[in-house]
C-alpha atoms as a PDB file:
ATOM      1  CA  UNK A   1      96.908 161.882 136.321  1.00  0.00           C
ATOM      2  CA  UNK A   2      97.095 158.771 138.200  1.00  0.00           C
ATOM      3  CA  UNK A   3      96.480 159.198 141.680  1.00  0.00           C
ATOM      4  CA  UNK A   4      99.708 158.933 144.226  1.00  0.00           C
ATOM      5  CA  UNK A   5      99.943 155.658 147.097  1.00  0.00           C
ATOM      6  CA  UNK A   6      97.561 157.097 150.083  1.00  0.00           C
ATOM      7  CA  UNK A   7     100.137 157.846 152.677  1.00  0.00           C
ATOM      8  CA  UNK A   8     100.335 155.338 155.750  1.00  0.00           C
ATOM      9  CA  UNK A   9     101.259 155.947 159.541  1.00  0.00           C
ATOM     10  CA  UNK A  10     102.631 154.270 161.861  1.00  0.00           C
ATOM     11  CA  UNK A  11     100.370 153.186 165.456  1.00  0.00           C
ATOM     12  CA  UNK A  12     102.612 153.235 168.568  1.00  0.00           C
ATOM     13  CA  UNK A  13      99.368 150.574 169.517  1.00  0.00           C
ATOM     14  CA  UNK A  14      96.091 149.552 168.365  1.00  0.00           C
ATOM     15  CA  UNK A  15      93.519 148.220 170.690  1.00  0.00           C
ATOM     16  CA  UNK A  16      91.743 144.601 168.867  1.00  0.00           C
ATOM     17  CA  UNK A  17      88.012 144.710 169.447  1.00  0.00           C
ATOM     18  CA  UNK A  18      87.366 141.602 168.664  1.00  0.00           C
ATOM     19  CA  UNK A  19      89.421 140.053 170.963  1.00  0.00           C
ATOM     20  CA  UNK A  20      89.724 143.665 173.469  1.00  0.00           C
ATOM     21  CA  UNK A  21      93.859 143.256 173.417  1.00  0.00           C
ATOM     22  CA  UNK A  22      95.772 146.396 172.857  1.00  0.00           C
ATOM     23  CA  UNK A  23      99.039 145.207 171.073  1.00  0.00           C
ATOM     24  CA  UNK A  24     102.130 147.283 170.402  1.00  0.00           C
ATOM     25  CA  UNK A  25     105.806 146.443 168.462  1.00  0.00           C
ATOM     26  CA  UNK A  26     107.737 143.386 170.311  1.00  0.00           C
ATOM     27  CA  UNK A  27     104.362 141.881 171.249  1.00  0.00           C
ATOM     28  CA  UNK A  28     104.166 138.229 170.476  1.00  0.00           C
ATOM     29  CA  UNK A  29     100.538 137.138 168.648  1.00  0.00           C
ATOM     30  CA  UNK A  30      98.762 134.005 167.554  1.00  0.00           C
ATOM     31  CA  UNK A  31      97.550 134.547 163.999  1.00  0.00           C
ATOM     32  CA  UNK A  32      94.530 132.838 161.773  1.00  0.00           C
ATOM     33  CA  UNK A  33      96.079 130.128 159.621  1.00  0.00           C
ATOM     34  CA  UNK A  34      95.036 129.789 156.088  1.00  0.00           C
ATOM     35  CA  UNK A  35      93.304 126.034 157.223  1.00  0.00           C
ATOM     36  CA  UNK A  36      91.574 126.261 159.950  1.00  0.00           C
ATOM     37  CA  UNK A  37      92.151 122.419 160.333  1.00  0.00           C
ATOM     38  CA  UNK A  38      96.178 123.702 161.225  1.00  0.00           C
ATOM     39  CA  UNK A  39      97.586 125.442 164.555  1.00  0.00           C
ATOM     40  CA  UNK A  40      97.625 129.295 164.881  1.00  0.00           C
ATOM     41  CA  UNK A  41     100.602 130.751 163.301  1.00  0.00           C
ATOM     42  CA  UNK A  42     103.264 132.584 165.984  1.00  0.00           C
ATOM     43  CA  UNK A  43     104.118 136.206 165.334  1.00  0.00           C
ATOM     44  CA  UNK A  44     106.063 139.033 166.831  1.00  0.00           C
ATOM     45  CA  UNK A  45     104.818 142.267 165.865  1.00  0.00           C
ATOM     46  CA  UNK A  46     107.776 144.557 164.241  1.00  0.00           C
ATOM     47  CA  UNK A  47     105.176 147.300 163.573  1.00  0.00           C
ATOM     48  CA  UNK A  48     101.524 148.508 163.125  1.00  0.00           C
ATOM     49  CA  UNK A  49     100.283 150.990 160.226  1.00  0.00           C
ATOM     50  CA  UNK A  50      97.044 152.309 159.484  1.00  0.00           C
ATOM     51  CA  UNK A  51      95.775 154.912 156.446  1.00  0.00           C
ATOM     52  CA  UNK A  52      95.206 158.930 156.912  1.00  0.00           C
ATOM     53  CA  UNK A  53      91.947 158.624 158.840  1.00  0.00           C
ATOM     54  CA  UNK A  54      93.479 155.282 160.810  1.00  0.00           C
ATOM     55  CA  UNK A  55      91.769 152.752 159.246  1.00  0.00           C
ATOM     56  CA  UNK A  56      93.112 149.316 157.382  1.00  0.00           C
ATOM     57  CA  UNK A  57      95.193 149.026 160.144  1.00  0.00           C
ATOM     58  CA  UNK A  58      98.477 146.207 158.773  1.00  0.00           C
ATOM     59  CA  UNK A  59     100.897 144.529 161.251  1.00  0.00           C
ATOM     60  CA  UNK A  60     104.480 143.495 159.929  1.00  0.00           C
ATOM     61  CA  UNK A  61     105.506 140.557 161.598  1.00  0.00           C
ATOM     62  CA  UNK A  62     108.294 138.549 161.949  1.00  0.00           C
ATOM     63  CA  UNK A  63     107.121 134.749 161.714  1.00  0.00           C
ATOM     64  CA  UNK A  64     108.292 131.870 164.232  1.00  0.00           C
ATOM     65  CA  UNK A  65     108.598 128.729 162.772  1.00  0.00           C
ATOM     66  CA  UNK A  66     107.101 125.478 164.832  1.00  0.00           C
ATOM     67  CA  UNK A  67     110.050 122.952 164.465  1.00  0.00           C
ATOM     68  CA  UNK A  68     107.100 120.585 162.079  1.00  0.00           C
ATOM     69  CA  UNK A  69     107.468 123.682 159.553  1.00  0.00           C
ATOM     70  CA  UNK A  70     111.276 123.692 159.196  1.00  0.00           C
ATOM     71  CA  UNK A  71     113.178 121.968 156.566  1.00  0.00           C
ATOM     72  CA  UNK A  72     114.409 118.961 159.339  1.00  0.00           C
ATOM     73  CA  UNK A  73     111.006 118.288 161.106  1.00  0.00           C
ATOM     74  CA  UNK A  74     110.170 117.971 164.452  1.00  0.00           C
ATOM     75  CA  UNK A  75     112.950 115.739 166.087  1.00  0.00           C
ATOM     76  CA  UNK A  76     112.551 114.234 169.069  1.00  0.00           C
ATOM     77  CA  UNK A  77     114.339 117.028 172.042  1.00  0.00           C
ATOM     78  CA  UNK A  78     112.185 119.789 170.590  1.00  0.00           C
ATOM     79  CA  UNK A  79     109.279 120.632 173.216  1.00  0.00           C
ATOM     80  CA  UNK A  80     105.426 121.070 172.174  1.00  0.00           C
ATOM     81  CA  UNK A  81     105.391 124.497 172.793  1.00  0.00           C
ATOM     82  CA  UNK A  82     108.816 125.094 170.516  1.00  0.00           C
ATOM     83  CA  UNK A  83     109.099 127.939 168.277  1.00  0.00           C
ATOM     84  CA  UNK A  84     111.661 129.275 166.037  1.00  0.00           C
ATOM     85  CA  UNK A  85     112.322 132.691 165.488  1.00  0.00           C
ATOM     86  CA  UNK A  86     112.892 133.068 161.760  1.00  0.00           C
ATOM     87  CA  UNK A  87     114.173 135.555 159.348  1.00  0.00           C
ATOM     88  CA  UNK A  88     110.161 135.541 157.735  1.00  0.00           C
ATOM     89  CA  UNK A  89     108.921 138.883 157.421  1.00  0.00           C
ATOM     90  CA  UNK A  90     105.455 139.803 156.325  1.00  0.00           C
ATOM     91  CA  UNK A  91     102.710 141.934 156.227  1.00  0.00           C
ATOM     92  CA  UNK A  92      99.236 141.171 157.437  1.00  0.00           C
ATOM     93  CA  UNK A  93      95.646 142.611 158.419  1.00  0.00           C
ATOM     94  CA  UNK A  94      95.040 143.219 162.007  1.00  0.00           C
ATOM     95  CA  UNK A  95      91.988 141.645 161.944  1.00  0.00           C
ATOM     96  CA  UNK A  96      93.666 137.954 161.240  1.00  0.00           C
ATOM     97  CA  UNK A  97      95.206 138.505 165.209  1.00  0.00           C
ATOM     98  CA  UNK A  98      93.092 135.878 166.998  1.00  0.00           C
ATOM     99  CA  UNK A  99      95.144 136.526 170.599  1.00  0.00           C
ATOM    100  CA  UNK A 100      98.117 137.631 172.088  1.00  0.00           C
ATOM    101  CA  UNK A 101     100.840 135.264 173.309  1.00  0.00           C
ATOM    102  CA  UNK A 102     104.342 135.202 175.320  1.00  0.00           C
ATOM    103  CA  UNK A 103     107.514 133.744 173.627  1.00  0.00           C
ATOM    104  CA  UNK A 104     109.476 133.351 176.944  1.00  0.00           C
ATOM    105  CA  UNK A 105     113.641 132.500 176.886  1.00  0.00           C
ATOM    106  CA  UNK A 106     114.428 128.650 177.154  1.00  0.00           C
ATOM    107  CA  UNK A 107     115.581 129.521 180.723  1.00  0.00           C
ATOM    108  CA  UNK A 108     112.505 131.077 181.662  1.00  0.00           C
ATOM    109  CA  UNK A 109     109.994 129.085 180.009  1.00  0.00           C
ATOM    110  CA  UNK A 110     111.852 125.762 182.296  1.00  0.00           C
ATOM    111  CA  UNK A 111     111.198 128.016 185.104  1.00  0.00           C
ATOM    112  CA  UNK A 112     107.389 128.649 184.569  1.00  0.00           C
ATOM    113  CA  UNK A 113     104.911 126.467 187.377  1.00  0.00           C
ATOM    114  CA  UNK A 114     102.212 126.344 184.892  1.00  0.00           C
ATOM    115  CA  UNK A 115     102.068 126.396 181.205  1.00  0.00           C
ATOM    116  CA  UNK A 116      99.386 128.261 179.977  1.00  0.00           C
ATOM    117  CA  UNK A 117      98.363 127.499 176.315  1.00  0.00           C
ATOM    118  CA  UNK A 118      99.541 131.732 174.877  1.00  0.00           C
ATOM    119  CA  UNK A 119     103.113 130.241 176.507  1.00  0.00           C
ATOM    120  CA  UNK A 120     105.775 129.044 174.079  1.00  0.00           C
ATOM    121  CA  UNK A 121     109.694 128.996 173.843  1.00  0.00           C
ATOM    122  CA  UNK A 122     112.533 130.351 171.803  1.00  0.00           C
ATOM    123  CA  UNK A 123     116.118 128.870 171.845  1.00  0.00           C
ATOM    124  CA  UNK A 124     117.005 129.181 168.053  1.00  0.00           C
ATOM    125  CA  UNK A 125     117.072 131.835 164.994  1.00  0.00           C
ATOM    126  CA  UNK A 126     116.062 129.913 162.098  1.00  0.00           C
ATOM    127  CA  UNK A 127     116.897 130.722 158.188  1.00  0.00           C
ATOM    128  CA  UNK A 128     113.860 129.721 156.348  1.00  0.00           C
ATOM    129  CA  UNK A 129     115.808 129.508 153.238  1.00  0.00           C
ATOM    130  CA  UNK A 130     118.746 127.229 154.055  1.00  0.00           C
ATOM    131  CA  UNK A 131     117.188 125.223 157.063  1.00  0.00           C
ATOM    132  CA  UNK A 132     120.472 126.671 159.003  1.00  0.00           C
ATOM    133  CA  UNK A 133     119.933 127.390 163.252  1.00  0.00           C
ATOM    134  CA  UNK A 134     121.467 129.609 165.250  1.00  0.00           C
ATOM    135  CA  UNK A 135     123.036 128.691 167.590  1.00  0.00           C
ATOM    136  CA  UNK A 136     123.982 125.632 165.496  1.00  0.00           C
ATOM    137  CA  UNK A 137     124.746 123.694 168.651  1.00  0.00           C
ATOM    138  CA  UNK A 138     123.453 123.123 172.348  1.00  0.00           C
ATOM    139  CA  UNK A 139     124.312 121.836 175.377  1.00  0.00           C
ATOM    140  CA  UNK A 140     123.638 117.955 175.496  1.00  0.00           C
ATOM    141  CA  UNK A 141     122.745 115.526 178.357  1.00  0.00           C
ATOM    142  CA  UNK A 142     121.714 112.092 179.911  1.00  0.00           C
ATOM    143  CA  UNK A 143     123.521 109.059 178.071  1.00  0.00           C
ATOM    144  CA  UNK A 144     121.449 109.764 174.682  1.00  0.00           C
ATOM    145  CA  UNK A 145     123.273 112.903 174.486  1.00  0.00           C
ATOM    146  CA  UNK A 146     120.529 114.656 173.478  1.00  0.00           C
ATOM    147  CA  UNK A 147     119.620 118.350 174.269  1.00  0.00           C
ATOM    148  CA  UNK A 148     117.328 119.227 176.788  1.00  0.00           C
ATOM    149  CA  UNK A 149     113.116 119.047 175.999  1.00  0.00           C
ATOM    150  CA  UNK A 150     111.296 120.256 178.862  1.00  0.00           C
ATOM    151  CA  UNK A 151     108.548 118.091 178.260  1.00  0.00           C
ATOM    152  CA  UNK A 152     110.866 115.045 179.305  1.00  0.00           C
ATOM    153  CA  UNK A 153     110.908 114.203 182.713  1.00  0.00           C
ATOM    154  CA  UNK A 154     114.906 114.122 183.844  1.00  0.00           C
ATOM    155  CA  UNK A 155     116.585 113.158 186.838  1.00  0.00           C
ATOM    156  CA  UNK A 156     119.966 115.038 188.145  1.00  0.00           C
ATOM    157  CA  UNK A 157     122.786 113.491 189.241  1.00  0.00           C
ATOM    158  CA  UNK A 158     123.964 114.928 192.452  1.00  0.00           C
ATOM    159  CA  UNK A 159     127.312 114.160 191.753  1.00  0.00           C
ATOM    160  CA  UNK A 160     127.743 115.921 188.558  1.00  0.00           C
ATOM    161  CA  UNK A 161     125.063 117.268 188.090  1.00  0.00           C
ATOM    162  CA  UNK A 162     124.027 116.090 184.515  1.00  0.00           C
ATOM    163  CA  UNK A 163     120.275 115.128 183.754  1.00  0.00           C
ATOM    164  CA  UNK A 164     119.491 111.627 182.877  1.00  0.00           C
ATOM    165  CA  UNK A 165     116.098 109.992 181.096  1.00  0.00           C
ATOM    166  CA  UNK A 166     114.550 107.566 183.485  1.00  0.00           C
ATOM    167  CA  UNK A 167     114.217 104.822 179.928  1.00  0.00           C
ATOM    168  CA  UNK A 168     117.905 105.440 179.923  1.00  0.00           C
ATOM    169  CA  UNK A 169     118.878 104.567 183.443  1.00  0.00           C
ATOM    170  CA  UNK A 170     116.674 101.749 182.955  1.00  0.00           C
ATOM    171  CA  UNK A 171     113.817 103.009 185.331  1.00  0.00           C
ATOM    172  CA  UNK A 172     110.397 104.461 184.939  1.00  0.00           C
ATOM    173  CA  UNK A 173     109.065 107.339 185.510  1.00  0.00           C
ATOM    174  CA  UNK A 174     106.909 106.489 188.288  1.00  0.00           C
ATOM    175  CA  UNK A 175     110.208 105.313 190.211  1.00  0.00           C
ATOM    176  CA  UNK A 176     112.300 108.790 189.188  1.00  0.00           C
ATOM    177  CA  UNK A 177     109.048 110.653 190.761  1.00  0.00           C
ATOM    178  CA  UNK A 178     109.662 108.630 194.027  1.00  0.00           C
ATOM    179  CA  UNK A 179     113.426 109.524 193.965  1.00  0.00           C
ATOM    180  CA  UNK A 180     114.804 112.017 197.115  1.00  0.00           C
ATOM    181  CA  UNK A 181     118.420 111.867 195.578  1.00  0.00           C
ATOM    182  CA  UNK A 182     120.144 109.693 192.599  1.00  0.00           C
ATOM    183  CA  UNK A 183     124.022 109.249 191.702  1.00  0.00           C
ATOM    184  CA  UNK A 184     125.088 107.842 188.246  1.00  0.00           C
ATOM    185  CA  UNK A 185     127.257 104.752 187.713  1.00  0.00           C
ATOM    186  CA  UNK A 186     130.381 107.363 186.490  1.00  0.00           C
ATOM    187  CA  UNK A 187     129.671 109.510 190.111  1.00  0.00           C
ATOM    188  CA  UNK A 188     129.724 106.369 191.837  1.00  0.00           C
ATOM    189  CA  UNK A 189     132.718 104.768 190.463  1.00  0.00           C
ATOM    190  CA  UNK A 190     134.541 108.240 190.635  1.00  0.00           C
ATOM    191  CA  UNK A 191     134.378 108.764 194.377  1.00  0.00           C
ATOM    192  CA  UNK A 192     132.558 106.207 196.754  1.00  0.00           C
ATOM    193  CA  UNK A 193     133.920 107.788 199.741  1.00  0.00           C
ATOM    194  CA  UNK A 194     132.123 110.849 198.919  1.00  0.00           C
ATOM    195  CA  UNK A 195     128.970 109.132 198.009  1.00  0.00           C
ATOM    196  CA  UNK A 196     129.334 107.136 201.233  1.00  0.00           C
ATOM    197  CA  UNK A 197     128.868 110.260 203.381  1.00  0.00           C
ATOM    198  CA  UNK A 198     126.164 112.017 201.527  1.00  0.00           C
ATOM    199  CA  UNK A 199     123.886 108.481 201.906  1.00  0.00           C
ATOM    200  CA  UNK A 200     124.868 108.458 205.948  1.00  0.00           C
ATOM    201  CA  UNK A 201     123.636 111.839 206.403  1.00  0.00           C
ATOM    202  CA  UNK A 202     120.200 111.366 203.677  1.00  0.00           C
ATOM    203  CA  UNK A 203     119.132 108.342 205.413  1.00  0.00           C
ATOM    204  CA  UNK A 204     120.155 108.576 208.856  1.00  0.00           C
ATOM    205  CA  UNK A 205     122.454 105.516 208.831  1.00  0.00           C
ATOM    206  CA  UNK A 206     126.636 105.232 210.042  1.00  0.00           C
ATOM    207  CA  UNK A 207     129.002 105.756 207.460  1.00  0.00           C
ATOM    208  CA  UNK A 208     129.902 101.735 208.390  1.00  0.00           C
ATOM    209  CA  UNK A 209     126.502 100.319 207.898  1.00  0.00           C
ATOM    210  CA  UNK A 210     127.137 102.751 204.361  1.00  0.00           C
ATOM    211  CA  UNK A 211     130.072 101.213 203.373  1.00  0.00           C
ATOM    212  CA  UNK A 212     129.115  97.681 204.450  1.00  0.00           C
ATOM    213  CA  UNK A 213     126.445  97.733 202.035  1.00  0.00           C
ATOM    214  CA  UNK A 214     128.709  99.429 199.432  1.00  0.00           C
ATOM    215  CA  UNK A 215     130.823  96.690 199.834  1.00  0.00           C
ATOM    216  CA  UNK A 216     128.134  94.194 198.929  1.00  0.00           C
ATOM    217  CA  UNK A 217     126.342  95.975 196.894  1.00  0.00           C
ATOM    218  CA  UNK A 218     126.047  98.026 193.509  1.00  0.00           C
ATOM    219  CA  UNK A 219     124.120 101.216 194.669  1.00  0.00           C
ATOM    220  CA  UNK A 220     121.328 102.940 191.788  1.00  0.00           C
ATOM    221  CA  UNK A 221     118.881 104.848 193.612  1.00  0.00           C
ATOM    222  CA  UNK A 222     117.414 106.523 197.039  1.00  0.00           C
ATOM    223  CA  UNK A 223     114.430 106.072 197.978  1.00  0.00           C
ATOM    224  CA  UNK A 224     112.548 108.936 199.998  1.00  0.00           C
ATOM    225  CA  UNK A 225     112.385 107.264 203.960  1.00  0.00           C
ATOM    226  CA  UNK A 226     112.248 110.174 206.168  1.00  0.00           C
ATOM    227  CA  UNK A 227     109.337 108.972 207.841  1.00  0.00           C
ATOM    228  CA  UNK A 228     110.691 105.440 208.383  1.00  0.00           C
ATOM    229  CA  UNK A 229     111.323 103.875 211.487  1.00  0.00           C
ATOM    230  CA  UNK A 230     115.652 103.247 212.005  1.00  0.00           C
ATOM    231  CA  UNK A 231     114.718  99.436 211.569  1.00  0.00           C
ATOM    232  CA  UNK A 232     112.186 100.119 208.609  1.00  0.00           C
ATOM    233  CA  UNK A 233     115.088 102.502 207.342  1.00  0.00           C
ATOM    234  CA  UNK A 234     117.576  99.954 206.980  1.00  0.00           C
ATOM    235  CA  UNK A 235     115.260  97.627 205.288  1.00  0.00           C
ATOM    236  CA  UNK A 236     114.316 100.206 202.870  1.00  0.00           C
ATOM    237  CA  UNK A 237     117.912 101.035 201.998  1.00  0.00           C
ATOM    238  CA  UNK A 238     118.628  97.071 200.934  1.00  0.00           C
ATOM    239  CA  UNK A 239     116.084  96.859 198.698  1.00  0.00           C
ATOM    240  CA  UNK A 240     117.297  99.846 196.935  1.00  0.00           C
ATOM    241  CA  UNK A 241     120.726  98.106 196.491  1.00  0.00           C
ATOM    242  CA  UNK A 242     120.993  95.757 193.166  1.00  0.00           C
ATOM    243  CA  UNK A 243     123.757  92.948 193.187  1.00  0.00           C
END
């Protein structure tokens, strides 16, 4: 009589000794790719099994995707450290775990000081079979209208509060990283008076020298001047005025 399928248990954890990482379900891993020549695949751990005596330990995991591996491509708002979480299950060895990682929330991964390289981000579901995301759309900014890559460097409006690219306000990055406020061309047709009185009281000038140079002038960006003498001040702030 053939002998039945050795019965299998499940591991609330199981400690890695090649790396010394205990992982458990909802842990997020980075797994040995088939090439060695291609990244480390992303995981999240559904569950851990072993046999009777606790050996051949298997993980089923639910694969993320990196945006290179879905049917689109990598387009140009998705970050470096994007992942998609897909609807991939699969079974592997334990031994093919090379290290933990953390899948953070969009939100939280924007809020992170340093980026570590176990640190990726989630902001879509993906269907491996028909290429379909969920959600299907985001929010969009900046003139390009395209969503949000954290990798970008942006510059808020302080009128409305929407991000812009520096290539797309025609500046450089260099000059967005010596900004202390900015106002787009819609805030500053929309209400003058109001931008008026926030550049009195950021530079330290009378609303009338404000609105004298208003009046001449088409205003872009504020330089920082803080430490600027009132003479140096005012010299500062015509430069920053284009015709």
């Amino acid at each position: 009589m053939a002998k039945g399928k050795a019965p299998r248990r499940t591991l609330d954890s199981y400690t890695l000794r090649n790396i010394n990482k205990t992982i458990k379900a909802g842990d997020c891993v980075l797994m040995r790719p088939a090439e060695r020549s291609k990244p480390q695949y992303v995981a999240r751990i559904e569950r851990i099994e072993a046999d009777a005596r606790g050996g051949n330990v298997k993980v089923h995991v639910r694969w993320y995707y990196r945006p290179e591996e879905s049917i689109g491509g990598r387009r140009q708002f998705h970050g470096s450290k994007e992942v998609f979480l897909s609807d991939h299950y699969d079974v592997q060895s334990a031994d093919t775990i090379e290290a933990k990682c953390t899948v953070h929330s969009f939100k939280s991964y924007t809020k992170l000081d340093a980026v570590g390289n176990d640190d990726f981000f989630c902001r879509f579901e993906y269907n491996s079979a028909t290429g379909a995301f969920n959600p299907d759309r985001v929010a969009v900014y900046c003139k390009c209208e395209m969503p949000y890559n954290p990798d970008d460097l942006m510059v808020q409006c302080e009128g409305c509060s929407d991000w812009f690219h520096p290539a797309c306000i025609e500046m450089t990055a260099e000059e967005v990283k010596l900004l202390d406020h900015y106002f787009c061309e819609t805030c500053l047709s929309d209400d003058p008076k109001k931008l008026q009185n926030s550049l009195a009281s950021s530079v330290d000038l009378d609303t009338k020298t404000c609105s004298d140079y208003m009046s001449k002038f088409k205003f872009r960006i504020l330089y920082r001047g803080k430490d600027l003498t009132s003479e140096e001040r005012e010299e500062k702030y015509k430069v920053i005025f284009f015709k």
